[in-house]
C-alpha atoms as a PDB file:
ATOM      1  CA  UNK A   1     112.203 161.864  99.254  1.00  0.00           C
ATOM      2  CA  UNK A   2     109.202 160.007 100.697  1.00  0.00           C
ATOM      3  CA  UNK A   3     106.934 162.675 101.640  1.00  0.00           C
ATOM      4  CA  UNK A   4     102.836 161.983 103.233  1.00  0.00           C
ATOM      5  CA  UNK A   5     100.453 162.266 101.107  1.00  0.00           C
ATOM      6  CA  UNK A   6      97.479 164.188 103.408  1.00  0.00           C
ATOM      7  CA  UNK A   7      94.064 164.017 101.236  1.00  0.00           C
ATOM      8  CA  UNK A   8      93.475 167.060  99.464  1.00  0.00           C
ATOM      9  CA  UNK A   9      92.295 170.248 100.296  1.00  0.00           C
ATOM     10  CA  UNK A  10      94.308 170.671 103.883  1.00  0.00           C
ATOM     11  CA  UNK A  11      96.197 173.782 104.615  1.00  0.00           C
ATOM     12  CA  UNK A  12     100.182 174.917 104.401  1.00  0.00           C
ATOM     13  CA  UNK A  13     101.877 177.645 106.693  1.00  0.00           C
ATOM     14  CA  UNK A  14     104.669 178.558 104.694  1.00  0.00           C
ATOM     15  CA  UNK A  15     107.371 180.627 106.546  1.00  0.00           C
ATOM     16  CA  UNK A  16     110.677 182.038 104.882  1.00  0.00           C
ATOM     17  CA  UNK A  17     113.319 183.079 106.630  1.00  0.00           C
ATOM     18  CA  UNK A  18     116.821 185.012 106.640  1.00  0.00           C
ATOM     19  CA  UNK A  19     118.990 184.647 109.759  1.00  0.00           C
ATOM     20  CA  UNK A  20     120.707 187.735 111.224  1.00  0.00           C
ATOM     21  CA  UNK A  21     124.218 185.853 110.804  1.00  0.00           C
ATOM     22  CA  UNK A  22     125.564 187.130 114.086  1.00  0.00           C
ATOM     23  CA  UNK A  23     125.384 184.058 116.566  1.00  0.00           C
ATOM     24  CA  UNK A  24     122.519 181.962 116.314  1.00  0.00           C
ATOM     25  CA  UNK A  25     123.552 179.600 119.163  1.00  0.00           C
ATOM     26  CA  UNK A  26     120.665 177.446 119.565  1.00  0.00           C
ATOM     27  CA  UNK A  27     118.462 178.087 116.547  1.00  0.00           C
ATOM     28  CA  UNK A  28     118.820 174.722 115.268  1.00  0.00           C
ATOM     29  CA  UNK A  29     117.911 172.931 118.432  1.00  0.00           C
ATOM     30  CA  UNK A  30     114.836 175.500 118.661  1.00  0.00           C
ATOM     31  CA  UNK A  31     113.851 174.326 115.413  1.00  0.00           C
ATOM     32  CA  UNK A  32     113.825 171.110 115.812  1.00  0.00           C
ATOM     33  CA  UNK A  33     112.178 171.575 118.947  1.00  0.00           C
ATOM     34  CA  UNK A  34     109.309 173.078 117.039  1.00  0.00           C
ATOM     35  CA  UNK A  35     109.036 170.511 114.686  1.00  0.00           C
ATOM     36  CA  UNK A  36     108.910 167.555 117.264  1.00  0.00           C
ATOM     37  CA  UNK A  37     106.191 169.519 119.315  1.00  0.00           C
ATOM     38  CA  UNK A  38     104.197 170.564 116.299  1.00  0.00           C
ATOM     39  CA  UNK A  39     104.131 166.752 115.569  1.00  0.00           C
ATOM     40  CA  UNK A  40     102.191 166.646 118.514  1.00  0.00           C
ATOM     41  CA  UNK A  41      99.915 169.009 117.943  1.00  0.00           C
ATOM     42  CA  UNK A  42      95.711 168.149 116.877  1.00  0.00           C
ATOM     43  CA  UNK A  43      95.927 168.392 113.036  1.00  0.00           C
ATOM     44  CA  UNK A  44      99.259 168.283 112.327  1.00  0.00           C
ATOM     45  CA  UNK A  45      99.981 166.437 108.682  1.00  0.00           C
ATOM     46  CA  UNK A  46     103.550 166.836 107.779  1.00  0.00           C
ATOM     47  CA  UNK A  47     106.930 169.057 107.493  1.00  0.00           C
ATOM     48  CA  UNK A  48     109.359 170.145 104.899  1.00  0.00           C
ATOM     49  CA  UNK A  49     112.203 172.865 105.331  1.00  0.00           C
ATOM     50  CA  UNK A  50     115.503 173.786 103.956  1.00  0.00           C
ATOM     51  CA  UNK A  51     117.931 176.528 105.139  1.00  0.00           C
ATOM     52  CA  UNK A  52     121.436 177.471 102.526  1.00  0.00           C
ATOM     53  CA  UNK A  53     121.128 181.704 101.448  1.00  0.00           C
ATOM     54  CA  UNK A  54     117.102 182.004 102.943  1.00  0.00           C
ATOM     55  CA  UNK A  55     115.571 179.450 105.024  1.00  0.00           C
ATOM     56  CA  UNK A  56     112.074 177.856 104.056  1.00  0.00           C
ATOM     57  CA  UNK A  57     109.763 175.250 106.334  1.00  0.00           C
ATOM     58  CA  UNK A  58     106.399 174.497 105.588  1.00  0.00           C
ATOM     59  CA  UNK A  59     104.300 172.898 107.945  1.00  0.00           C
ATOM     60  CA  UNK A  60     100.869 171.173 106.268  1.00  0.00           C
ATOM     61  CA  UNK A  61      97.546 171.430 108.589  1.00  0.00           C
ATOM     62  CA  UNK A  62      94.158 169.738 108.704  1.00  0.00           C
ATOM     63  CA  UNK A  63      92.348 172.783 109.140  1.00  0.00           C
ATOM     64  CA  UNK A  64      92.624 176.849 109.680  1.00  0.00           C
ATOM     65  CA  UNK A  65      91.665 176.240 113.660  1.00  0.00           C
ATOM     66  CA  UNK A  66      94.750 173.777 113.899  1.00  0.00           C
ATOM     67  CA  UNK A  67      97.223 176.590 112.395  1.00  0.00           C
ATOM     68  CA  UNK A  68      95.622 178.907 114.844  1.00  0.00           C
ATOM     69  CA  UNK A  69      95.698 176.761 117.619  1.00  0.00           C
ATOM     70  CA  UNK A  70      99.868 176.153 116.897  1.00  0.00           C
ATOM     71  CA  UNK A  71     100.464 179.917 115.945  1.00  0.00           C
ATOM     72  CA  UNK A  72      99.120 180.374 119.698  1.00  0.00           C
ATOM     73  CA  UNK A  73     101.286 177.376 121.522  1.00  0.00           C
ATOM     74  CA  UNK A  74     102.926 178.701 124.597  1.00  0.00           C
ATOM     75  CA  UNK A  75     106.077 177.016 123.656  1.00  0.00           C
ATOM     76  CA  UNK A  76     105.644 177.931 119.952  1.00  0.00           C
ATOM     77  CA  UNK A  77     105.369 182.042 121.260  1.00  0.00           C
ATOM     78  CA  UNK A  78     108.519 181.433 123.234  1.00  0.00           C
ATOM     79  CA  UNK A  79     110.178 180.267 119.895  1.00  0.00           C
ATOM     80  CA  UNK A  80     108.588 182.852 117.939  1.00  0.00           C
ATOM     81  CA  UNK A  81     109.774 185.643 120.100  1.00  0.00           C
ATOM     82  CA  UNK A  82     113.201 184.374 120.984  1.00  0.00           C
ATOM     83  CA  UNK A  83     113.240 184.440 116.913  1.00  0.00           C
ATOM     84  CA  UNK A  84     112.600 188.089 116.421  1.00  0.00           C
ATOM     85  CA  UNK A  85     114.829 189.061 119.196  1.00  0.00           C
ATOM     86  CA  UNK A  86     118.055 186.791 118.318  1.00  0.00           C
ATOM     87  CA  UNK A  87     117.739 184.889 115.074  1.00  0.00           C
ATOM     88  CA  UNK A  88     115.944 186.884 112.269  1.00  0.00           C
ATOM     89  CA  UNK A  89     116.697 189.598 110.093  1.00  0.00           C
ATOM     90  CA  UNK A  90     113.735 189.274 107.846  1.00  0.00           C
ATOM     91  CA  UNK A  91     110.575 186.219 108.082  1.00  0.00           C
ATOM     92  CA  UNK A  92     107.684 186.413 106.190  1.00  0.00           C
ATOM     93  CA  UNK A  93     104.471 183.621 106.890  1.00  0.00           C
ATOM     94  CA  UNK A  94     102.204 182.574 104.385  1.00  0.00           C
ATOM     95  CA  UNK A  95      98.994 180.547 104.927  1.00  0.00           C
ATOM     96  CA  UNK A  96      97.823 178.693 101.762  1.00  0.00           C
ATOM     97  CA  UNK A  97      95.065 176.231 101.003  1.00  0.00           C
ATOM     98  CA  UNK A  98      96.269 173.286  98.655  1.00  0.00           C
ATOM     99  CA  UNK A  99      93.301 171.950  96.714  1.00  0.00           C
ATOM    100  CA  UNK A 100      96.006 169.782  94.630  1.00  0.00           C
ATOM    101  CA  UNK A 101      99.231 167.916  94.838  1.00  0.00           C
ATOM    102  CA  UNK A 102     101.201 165.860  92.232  1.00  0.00           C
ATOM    103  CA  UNK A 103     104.776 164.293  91.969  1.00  0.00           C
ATOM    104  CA  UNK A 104     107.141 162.703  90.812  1.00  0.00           C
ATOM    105  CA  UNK A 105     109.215 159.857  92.522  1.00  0.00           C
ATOM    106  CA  UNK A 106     111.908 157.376  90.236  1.00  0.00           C
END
């Protein structure tokens, strides 16, 4: 995996996830919905997430005023409360500074 590198410190939004399991008929095309427009969005870095028994995506941010400026996204809202009322069972959001990074690639 080739992930960017964003210079050190920048910010994460981590958000974990369990689905409701009834029908989730357009969650996936929602989330990659919010992905493409977050791309978009003034201090945007990068995006990681993974979904098998709890779903995980964190989304890497210039600054605090960037996350805030994405939490409040009309389109983003839409998603988030289309989310409480159809998809999720359980989210929880955490907003972490990285001051380091390291890996390891073969």
């Amino acid at each position: 995996m080739n992930v960017m590198k964003p210079i050190t410190p920048y910010y994460a939004v981590i958000f974990t996830s369990n689905l409701t399991g009834d029908d989730n008929v357009g969650y996936a095309e929602m989330a990659q919905q919010m992905q493409d427009l977050a791309k978009q969005q003034s201090g945007y870095l990068d995006f990681e997430s993974a979904r098998e028994e709890m779903g995980i995506s964190i989304s890497y941010w210039e600054s605090l005023e960037a996350i805030a400026k994405w939490k409040a996204n009309t389109d983003h809202l839409f998603a988030q409360q289309k989310g409480i009322k159809d998809w999720y069972s359980w989210y929880k959001v955490r907003i972490c500074l990285v001051e380091r990074e390291y890996d390891f690639e073969r």
